[in-house]
Protein backbone atom coordinates (compact mmCIF):
# COMPACT_ATOMS: atom_id res chain seq x y z
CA UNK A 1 -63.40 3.86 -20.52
CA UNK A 2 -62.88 4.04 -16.73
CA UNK A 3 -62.28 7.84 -15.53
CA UNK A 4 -58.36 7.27 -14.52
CA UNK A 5 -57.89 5.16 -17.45
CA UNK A 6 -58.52 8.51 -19.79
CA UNK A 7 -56.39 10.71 -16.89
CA UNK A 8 -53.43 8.03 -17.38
CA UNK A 9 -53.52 8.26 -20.91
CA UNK A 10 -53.43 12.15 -20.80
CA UNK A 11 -50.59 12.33 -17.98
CA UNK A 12 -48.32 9.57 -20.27
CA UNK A 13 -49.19 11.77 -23.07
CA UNK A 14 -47.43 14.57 -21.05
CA UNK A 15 -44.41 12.46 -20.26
CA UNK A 16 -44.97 11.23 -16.79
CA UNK A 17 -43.31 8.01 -16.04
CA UNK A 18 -45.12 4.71 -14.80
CA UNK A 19 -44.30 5.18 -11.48
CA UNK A 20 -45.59 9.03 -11.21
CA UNK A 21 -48.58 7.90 -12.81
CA UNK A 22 -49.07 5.01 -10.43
CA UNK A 23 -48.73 7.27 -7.50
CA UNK A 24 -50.63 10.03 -8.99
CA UNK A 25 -53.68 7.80 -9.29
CA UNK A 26 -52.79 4.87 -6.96
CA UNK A 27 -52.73 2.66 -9.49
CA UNK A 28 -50.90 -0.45 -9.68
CA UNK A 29 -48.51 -0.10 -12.36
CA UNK A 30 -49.39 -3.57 -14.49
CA UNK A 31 -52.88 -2.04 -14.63
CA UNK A 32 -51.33 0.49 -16.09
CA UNK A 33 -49.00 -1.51 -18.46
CA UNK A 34 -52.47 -2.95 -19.38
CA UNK A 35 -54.09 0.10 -20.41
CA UNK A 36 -51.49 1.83 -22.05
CA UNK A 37 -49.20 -0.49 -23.79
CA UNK A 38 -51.64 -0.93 -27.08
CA UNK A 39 -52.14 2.41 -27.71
CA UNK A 40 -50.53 3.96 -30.83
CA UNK A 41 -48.51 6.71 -29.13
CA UNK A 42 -47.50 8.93 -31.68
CA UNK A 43 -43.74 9.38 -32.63
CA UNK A 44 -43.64 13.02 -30.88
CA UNK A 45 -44.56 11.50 -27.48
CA UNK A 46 -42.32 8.43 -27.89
CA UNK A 47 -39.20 10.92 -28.54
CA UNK A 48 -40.48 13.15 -25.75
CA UNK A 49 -40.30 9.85 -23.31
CA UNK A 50 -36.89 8.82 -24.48
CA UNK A 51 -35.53 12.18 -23.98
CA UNK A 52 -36.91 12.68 -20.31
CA UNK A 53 -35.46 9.63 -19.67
CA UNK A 54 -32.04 10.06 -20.82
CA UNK A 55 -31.78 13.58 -19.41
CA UNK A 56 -32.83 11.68 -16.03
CA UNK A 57 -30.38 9.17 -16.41
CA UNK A 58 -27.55 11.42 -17.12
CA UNK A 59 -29.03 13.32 -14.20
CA UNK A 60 -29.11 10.20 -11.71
CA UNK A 61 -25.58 9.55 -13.35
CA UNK A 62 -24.01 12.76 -12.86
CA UNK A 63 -24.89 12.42 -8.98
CA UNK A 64 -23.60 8.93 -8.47
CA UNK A 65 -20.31 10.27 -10.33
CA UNK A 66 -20.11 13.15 -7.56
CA UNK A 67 -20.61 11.27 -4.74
CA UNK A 68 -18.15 8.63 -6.08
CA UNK A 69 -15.80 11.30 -6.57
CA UNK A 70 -16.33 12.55 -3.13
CA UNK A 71 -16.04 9.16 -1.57
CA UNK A 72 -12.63 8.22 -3.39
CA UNK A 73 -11.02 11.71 -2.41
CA UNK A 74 -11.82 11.27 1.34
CA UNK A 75 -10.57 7.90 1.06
CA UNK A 76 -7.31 8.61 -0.51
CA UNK A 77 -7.21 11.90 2.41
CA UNK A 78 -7.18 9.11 4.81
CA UNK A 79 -4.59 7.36 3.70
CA UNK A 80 -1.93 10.40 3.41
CA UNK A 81 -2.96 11.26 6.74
CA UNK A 82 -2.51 7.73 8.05
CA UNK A 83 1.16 7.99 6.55
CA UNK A 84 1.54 11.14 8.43
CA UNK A 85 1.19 9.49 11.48
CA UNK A 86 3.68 6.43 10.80
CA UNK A 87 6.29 8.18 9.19
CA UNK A 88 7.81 9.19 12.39
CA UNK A 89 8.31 5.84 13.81
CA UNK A 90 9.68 4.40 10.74
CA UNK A 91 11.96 7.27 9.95
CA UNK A 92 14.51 6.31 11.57
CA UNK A 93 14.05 2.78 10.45
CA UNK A 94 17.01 2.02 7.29
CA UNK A 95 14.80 0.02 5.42
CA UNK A 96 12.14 2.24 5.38
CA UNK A 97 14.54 5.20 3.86
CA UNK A 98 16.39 3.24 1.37
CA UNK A 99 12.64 1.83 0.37
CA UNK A 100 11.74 5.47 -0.46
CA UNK A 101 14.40 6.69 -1.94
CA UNK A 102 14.87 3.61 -4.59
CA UNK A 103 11.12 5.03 -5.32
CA UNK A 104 12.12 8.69 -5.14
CA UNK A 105 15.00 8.13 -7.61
CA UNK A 106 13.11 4.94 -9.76
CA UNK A 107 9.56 4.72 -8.95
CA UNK A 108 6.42 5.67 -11.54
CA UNK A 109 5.39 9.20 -10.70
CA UNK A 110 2.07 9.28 -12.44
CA UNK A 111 -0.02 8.72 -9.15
CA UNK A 112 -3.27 8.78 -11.55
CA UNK A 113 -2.61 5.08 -12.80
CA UNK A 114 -2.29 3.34 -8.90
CA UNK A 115 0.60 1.58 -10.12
CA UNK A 116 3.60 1.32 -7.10
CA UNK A 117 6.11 0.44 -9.77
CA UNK A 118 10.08 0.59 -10.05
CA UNK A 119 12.47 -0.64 -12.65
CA UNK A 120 16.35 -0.73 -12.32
CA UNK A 121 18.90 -3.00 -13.68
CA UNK A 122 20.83 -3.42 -10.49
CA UNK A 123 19.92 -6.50 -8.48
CA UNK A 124 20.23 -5.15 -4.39
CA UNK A 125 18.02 -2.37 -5.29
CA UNK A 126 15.55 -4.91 -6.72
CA UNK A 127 15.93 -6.88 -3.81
CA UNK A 128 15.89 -4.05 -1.01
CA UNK A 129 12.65 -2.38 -2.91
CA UNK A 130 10.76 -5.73 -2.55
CA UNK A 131 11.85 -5.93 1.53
CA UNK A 132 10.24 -2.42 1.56
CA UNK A 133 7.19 -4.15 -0.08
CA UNK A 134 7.00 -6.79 2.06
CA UNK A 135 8.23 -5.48 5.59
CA UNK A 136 7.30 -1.97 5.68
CA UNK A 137 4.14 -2.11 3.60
CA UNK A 138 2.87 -5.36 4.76
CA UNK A 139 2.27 -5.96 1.26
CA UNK A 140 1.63 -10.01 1.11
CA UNK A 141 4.19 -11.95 -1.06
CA UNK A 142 1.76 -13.30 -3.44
CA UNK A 143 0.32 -9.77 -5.03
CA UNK A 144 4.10 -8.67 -5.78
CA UNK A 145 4.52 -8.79 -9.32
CA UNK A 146 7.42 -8.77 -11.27
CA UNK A 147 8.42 -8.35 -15.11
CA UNK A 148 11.45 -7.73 -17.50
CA UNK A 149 12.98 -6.28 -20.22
CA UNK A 150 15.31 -7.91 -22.61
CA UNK A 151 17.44 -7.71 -25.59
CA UNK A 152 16.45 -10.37 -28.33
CA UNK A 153 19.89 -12.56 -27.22
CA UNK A 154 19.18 -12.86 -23.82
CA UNK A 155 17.48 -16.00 -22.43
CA UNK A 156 14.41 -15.74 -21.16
CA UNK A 157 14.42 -18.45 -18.42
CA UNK A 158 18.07 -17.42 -17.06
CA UNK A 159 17.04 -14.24 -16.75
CA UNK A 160 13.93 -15.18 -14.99
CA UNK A 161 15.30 -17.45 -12.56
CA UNK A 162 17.70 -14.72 -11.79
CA UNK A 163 15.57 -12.21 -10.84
CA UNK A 164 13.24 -14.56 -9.10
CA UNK A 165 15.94 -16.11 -6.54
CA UNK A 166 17.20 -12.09 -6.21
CA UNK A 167 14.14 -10.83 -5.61
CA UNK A 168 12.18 -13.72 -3.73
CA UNK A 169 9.05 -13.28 -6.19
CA UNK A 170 8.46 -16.47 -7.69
CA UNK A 171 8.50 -17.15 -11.40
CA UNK A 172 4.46 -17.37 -11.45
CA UNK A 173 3.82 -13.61 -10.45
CA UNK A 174 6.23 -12.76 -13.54
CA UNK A 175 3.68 -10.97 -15.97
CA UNK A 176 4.76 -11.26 -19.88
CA UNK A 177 8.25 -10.67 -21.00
CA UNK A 178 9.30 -7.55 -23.18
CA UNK A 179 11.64 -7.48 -25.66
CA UNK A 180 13.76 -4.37 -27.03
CA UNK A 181 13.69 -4.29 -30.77
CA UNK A 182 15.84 -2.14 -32.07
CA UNK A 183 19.30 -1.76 -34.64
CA UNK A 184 21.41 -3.34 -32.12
CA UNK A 185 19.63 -6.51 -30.64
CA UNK A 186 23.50 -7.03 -28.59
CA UNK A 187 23.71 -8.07 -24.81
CA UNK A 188 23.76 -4.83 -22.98
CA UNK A 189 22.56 -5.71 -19.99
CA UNK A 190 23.70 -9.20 -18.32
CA UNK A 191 19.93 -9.57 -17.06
CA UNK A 192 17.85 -6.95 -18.76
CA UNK A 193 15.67 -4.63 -16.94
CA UNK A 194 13.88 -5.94 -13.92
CA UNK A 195 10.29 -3.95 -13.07
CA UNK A 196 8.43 -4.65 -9.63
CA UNK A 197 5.34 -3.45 -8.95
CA UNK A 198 1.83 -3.70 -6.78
CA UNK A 199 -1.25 -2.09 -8.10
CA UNK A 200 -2.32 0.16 -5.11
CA UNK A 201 -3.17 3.59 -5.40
CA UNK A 202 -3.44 3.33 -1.52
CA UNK A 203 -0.06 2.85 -0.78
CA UNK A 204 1.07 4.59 -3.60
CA UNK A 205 -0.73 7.85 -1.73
CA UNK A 206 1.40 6.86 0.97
CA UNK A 207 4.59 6.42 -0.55
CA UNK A 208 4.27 10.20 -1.99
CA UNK A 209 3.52 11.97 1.47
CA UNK A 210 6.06 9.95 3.07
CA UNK A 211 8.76 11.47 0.77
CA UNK A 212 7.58 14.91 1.01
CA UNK A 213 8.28 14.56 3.98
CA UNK A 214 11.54 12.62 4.08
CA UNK A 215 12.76 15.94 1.76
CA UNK A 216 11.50 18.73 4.52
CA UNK A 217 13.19 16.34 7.33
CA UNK A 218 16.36 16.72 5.71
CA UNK A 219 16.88 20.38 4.10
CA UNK A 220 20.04 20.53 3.50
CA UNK A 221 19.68 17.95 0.73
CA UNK A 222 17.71 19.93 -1.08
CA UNK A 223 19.69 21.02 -4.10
């Protein structure tokens, strides 16, 4: 048995990897595949190698989930501070206020799930929220996407054609219809419950700073 052949069998027996072994020795690690893949390691060392490398992997994984974590936080940093810097050229701008206030008043406030989503009932405030969208976000038309809710005795295409021509979103970015199931199926609402929303965490970052500070602009309407 050559010399490093016995001091690779002795290092694997300790747990070192292939590749420490290969540089250890300089020895090309399909030599080393070669020498030690028929041996009968016993079930001690086996669960010793699987161990060191889980605990490496969970190591290796740990790091990638920090820097990831580190990455994604400076991103979403920029982006409040790049609505900082807009928000006083488009304060003034009506659009822009009656964009954030629909949201302030109707939009999802779980900033976790990315989701810039409203839902209302009342078709000018559907309509106004997607000019927001599409004006002041620069969001493009085709990643708006729109869905409702509806009693059991409303029609589904009516409704859908409705809220398409109101809101300019065309009937193939309309994502599956719900339906309220409860004791009273009845017509309460002409055209159910329209919901508009654009998966952006991004903007959604933006939307949040910019009515912070909408609110310390205006004071007195604090309550």
């Amino acid at each position: 048995m050559r010399n490093d052949k016995h001091i690779a069998i002795k290092l694997r027996k300790q747990g070192k990897s292939y590749s420490k072994i290969s540089k250890e020795l300089n020895v090309p690690k399909s030599t080393l595949s070669a020498w030690l893949s028929d041996i009968n390691w016993s079930r001690f060392i086996k669960i010793g190698l699987t161990r060191r490398a889980n605990y490496i992997a969970r190591k290796r994984l740990r790091s990638y989930n920090k820097k990831q974590k580190i990455f994604w936080e400076a991103w979403r940093a920029q982006a409040r501070q790049q609505a900082r810097s807009s928000f006083p050229k488009l304060k003034s701008n009506p659009l822009f206020i009656s964009g954030i206030m629909i949201y302030w008043g109707e939009g999802d406030s779980k900033i976790e799930n990315s989701n810039v989503r409203i839902s209302n009932t009342n078709p000018d405030m559907i309509r106004v929220f997607n000019l927001f969208l599409r004006i002041i976000c620069k969001v493009p038309k085709e990643k708006i996407k729109m869905a409702m809710i509806l009693y059991p005795d409303l029609n589904e295409i009516k409704c859908k054609n409705f809220w398409s021509k109101t809101s300019g979103v065309p009937k193939g970015q309309f994502i599956k219809t719900q339906f309220i199931r409860g004791k009273h199926p009845t017509k309460r609402l002409t055209h159910g419950i329209a919901l508009v929303y654009y998966p952006s965490r991004e903007l959604k970052e933006k939307i949040f700073v910019w009515i912070e500070l909408f609110h310390k602009q205006f004071p007195l309407m604090r309550v």
